[in-house]
Protein backbone atom coordinates (compact mmCIF):
# COMPACT_ATOMS: atom_id res chain seq x y z
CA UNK A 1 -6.42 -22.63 -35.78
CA UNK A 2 -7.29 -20.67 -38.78
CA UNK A 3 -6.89 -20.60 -42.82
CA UNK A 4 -5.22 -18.26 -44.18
CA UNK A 5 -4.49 -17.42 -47.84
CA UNK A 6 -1.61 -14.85 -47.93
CA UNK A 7 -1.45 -12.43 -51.08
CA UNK A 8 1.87 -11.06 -52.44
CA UNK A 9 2.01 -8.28 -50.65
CA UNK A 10 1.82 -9.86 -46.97
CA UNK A 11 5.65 -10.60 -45.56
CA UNK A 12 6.59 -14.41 -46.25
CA UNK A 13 8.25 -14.28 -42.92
CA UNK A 14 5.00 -13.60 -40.85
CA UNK A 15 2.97 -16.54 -42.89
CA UNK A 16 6.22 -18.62 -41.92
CA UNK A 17 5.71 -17.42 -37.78
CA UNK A 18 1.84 -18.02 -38.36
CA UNK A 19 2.86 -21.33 -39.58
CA UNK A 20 4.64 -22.08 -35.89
CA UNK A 21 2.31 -21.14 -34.49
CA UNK A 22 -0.29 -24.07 -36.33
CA UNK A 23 -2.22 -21.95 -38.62
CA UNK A 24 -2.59 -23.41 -42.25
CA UNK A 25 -1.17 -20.53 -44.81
CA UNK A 26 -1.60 -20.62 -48.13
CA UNK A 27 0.65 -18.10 -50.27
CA UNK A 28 -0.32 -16.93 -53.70
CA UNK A 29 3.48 -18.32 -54.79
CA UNK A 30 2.54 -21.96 -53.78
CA UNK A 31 -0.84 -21.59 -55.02
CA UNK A 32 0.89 -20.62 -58.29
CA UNK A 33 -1.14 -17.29 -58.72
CA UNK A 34 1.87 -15.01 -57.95
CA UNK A 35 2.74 -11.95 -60.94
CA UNK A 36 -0.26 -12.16 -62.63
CA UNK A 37 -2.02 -9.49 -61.71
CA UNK A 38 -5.25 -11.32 -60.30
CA UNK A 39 -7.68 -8.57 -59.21
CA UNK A 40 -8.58 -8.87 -55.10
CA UNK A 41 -11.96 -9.91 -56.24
CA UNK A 42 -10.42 -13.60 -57.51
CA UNK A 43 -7.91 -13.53 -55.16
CA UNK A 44 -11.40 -13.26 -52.53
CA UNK A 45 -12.87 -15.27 -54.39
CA UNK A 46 -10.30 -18.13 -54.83
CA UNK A 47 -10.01 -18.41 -50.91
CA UNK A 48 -13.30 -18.43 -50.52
CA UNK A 49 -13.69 -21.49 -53.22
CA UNK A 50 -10.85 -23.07 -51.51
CA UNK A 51 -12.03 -22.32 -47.66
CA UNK A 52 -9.14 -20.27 -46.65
């Protein structure tokens, strides 16, 4: 199954479904990188670093 990191902007309900259905999601809330304005080249780059 695949990796996924989830930014703030993607529904917490379909990460939850992708969840049942055995992917591994990571959210930028449990990650602790939500409301900070993190430009999509970190956020890239932090799933990258982490192999999301």
């Amino acid at each position: 199954m695949a990796r996924l990191y989830a930014d703030e902007q993607f529904p917490r309900d379909v990460s939850e479904q992708l969840r049942t259905m055995g992917h591994d999601v990571l959210t930028v809330q449990e990650a602790g990188n939500a409301n900070l304005g993190i430009p999509d080249e970190e956020v890239l780059a932090f799933a990258v670093s982490n192999k999301l």
